[in-house]
PDB file of N, CA and C in Angstrom:
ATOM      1  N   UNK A   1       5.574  -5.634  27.798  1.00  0.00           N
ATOM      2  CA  UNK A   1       6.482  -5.384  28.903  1.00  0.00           C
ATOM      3  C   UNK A   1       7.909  -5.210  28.366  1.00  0.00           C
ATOM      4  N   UNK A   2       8.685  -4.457  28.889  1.00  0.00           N
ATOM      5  CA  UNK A   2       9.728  -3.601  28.397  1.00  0.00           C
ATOM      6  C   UNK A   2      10.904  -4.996  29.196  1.00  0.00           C
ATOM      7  N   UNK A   3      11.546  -5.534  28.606  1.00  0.00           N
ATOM      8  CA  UNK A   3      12.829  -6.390  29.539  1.00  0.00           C
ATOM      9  C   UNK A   3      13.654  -5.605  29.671  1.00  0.00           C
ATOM     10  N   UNK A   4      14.678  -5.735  30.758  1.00  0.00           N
ATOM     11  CA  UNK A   4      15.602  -5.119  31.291  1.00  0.00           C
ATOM     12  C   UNK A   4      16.887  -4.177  30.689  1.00  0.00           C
ATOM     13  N   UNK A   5      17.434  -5.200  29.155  1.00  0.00           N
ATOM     14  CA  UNK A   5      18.450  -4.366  28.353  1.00  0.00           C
ATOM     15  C   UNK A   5      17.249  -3.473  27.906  1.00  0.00           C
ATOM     16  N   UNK A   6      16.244  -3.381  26.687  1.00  0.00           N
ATOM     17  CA  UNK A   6      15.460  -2.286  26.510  1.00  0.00           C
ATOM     18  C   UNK A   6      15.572  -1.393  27.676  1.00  0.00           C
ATOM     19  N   UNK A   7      15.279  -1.648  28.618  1.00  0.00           N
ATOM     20  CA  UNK A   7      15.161  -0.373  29.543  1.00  0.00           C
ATOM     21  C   UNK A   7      16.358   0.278  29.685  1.00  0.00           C
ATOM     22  N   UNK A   8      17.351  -0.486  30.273  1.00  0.00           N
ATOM     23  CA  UNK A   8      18.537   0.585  30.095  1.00  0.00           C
ATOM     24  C   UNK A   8      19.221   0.925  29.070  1.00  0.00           C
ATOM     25  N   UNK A   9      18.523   0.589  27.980  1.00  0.00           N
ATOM     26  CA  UNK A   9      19.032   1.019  26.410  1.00  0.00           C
ATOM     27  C   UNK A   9      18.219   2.677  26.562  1.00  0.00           C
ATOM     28  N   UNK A  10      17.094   2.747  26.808  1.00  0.00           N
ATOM     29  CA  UNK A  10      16.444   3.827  26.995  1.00  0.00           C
ATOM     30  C   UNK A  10      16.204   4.849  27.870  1.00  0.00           C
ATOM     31  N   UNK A  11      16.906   4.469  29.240  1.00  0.00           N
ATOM     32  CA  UNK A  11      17.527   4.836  30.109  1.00  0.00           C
ATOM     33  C   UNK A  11      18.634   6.018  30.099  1.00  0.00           C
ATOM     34  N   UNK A  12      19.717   4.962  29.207  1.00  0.00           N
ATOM     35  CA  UNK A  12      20.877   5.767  28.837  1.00  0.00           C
ATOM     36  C   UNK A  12      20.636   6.676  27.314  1.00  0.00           C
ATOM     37  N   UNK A  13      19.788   6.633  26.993  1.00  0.00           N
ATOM     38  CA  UNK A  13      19.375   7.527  25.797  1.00  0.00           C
ATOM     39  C   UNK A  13      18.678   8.891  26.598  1.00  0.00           C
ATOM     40  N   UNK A  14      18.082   8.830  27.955  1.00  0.00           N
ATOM     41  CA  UNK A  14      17.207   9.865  28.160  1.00  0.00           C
ATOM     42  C   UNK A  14      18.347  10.784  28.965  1.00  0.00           C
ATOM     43  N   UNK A  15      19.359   9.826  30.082  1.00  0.00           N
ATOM     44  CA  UNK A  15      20.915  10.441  30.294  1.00  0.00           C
ATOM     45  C   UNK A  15      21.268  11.347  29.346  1.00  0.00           C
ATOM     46  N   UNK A  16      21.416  10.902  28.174  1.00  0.00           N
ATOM     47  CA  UNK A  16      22.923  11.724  27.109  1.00  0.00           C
ATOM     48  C   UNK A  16      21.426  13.389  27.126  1.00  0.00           C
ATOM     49  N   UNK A  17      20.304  12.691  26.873  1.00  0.00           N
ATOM     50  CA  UNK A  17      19.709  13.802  26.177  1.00  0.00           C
ATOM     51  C   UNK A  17      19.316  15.226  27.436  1.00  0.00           C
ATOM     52  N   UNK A  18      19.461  14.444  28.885  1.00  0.00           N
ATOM     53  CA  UNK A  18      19.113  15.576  29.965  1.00  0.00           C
ATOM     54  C   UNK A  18      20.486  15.978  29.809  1.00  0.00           C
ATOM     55  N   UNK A  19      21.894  15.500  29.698  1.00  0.00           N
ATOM     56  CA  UNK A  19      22.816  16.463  29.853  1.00  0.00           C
ATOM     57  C   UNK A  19      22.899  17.014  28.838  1.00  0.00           C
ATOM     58  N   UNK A  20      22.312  16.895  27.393  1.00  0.00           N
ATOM     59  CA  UNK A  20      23.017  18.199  26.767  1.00  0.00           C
ATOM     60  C   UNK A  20      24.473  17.988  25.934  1.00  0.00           C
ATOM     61  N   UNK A  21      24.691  16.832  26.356  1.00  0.00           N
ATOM     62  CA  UNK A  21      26.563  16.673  25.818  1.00  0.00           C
ATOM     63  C   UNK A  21      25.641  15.784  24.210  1.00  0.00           C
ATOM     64  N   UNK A  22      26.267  15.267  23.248  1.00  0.00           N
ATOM     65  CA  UNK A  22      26.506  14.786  22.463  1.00  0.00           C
ATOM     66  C   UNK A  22      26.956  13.225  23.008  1.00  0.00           C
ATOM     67  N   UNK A  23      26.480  12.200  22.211  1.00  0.00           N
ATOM     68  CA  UNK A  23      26.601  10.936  22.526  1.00  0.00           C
ATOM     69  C   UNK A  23      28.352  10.609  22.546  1.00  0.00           C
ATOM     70  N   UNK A  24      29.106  11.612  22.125  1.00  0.00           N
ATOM     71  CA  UNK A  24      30.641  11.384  22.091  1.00  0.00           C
ATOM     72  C   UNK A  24      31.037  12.073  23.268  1.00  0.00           C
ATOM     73  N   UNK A  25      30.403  13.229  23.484  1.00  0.00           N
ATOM     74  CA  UNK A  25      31.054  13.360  25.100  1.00  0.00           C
ATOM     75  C   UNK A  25      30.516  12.801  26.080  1.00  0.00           C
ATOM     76  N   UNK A  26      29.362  12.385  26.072  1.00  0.00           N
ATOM     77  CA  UNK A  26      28.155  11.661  27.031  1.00  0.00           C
ATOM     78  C   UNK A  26      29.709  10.648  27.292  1.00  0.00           C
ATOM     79  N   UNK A  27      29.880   9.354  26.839  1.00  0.00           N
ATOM     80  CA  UNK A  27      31.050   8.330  26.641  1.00  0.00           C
ATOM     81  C   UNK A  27      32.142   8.757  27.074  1.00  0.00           C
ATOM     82  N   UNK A  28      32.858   9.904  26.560  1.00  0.00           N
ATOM     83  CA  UNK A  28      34.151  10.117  27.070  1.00  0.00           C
ATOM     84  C   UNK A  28      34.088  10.938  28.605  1.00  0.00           C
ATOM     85  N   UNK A  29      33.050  11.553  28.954  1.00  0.00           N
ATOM     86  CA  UNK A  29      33.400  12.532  29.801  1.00  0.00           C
ATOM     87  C   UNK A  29      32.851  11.988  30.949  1.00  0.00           C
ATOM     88  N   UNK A  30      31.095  11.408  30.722  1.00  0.00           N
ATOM     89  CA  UNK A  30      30.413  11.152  31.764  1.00  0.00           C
ATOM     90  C   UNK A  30      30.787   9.322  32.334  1.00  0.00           C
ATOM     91  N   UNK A  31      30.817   9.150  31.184  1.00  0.00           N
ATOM     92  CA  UNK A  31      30.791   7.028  31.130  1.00  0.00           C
ATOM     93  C   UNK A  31      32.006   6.626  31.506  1.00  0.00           C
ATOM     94  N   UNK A  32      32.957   7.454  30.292  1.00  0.00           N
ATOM     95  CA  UNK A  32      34.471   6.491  30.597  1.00  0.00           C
ATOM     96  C   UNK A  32      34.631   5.580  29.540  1.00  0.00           C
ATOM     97  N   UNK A  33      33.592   5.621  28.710  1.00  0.00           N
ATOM     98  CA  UNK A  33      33.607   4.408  27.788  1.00  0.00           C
ATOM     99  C   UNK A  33      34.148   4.896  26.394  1.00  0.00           C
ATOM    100  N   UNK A  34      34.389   3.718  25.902  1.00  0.00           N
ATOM    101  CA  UNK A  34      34.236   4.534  24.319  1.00  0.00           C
ATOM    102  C   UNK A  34      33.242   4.625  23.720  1.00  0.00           C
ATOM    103  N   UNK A  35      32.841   5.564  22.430  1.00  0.00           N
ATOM    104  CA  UNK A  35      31.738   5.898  21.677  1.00  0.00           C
ATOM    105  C   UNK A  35      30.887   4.236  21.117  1.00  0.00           C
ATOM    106  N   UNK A  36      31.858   4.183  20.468  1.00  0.00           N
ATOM    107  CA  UNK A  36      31.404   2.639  19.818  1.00  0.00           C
ATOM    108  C   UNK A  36      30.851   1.616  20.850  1.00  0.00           C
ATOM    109  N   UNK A  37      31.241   1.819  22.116  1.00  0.00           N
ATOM    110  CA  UNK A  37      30.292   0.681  22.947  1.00  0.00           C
ATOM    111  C   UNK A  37      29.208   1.739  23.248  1.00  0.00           C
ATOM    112  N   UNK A  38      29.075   2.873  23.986  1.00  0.00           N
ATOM    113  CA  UNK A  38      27.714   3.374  24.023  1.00  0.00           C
ATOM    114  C   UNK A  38      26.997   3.102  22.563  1.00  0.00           C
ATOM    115  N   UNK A  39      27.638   3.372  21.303  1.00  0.00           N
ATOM    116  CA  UNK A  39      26.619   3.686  20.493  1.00  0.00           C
ATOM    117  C   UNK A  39      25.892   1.685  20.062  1.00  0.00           C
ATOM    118  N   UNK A  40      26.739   1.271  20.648  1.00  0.00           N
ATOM    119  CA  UNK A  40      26.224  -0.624  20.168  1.00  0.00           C
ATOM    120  C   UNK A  40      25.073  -0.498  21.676  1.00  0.00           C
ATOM    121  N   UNK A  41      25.029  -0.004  22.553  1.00  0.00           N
ATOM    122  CA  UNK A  41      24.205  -0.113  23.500  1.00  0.00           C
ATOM    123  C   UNK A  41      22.911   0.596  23.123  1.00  0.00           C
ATOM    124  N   UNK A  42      23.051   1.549  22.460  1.00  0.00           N
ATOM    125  CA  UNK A  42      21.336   2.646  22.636  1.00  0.00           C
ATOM    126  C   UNK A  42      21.347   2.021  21.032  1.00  0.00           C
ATOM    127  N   UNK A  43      22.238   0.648  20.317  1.00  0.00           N
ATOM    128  CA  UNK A  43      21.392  -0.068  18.943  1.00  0.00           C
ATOM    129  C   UNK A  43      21.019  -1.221  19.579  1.00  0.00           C
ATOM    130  N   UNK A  44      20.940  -1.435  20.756  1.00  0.00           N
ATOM    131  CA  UNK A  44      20.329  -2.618  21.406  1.00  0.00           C
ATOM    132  C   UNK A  44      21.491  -4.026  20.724  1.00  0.00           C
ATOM    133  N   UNK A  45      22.472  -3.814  20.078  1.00  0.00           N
ATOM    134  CA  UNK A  45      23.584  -4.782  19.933  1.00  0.00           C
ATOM    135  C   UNK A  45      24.072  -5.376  20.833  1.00  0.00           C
ATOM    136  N   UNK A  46      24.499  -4.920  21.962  1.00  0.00           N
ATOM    137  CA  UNK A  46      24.822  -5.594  23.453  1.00  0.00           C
ATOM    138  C   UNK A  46      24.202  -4.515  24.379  1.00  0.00           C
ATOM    139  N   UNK A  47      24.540  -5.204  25.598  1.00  0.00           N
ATOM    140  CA  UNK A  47      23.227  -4.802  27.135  1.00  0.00           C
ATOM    141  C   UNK A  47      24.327  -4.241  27.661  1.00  0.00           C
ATOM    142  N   UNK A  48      24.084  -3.193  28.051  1.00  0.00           N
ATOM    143  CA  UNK A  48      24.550  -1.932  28.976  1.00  0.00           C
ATOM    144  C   UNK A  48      25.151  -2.583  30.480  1.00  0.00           C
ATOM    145  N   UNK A  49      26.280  -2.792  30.532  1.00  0.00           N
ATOM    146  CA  UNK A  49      26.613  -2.976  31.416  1.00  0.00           C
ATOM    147  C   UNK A  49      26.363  -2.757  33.241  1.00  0.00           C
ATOM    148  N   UNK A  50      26.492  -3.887  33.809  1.00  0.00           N
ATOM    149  CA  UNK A  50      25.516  -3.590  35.195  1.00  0.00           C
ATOM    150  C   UNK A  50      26.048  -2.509  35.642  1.00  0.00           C
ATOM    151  N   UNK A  51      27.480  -2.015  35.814  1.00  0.00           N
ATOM    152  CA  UNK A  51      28.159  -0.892  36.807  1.00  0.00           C
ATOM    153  C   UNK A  51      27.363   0.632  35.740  1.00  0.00           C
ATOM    154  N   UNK A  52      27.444   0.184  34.838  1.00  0.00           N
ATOM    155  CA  UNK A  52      26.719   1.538  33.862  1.00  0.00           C
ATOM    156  C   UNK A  52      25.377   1.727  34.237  1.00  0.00           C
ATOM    157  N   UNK A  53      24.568   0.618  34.178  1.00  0.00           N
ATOM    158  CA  UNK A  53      23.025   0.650  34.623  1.00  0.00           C
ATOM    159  C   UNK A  53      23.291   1.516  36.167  1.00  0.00           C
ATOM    160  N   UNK A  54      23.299   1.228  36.939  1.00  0.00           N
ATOM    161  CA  UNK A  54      23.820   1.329  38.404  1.00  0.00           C
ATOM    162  C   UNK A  54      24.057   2.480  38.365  1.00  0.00           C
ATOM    163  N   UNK A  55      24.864   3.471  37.894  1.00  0.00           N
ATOM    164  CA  UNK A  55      25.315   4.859  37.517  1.00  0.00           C
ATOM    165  C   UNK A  55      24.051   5.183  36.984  1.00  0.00           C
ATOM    166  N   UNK A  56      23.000   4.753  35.633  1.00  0.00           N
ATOM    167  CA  UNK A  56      22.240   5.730  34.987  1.00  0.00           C
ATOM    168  C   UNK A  56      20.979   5.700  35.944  1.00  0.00           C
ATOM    169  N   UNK A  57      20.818   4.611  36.889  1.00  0.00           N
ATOM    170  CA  UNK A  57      19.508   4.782  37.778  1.00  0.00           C
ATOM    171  C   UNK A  57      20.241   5.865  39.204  1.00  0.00           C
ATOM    172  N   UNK A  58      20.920   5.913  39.180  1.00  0.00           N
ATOM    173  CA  UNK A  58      21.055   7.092  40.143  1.00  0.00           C
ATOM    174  C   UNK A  58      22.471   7.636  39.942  1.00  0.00           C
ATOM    175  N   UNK A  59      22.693   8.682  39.291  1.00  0.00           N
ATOM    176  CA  UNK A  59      23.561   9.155  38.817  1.00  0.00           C
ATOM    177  C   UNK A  59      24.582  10.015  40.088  1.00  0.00           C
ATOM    178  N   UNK A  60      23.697   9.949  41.444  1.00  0.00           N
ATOM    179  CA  UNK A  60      24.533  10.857  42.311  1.00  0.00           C
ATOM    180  C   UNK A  60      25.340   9.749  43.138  1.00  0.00           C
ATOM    181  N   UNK A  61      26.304  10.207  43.774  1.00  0.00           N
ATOM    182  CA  UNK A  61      26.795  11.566  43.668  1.00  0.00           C
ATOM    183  C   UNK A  61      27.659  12.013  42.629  1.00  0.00           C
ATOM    184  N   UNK A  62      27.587  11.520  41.703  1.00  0.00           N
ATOM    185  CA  UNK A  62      28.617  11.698  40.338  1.00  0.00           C
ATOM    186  C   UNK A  62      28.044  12.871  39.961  1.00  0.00           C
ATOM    187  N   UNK A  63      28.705  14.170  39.255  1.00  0.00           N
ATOM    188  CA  UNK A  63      28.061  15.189  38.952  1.00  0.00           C
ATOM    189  C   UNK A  63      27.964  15.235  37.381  1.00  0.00           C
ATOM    190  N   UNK A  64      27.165  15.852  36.819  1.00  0.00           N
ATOM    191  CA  UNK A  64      26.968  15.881  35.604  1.00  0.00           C
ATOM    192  C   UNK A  64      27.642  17.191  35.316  1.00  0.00           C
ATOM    193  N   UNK A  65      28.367  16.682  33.954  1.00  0.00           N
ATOM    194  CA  UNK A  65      29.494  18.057  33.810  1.00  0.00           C
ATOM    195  C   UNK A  65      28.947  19.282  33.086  1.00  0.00           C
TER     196      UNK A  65
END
């Protein structure tokens, strides 16, 4: 059984890869975040923040750029 950070570690890995952006614009353009915390999140180093989870399970109405 998959626990909850795994999932949205993999979650936000399947995000960056349907838009098409690069894990550096995925962060700056779509997230807001910086690179270095997405990239400690999809190394399972720290858990993806709840307001981030929340955004990657339903991404609308936010548009994907």
């Amino acid at each position: 059984m998959i626990d909850e950070d795994e999932a949205a570690a993999q979650l936000l890995q399947q995000r960056i890869e349907e838009s098409g952006l690069s894990t550096v614009q995925f962060a700056a353009q779509v997230l807001r975040r910086s690179e270095r915390t997405v990239r400690r999140w999809l190394a399972r180093k720290a858990p993806v923040s709840h307001d981030v989870r929340a955004f990657l399970e339903d991404p609308q109405p936010a548009p994907w750029p």
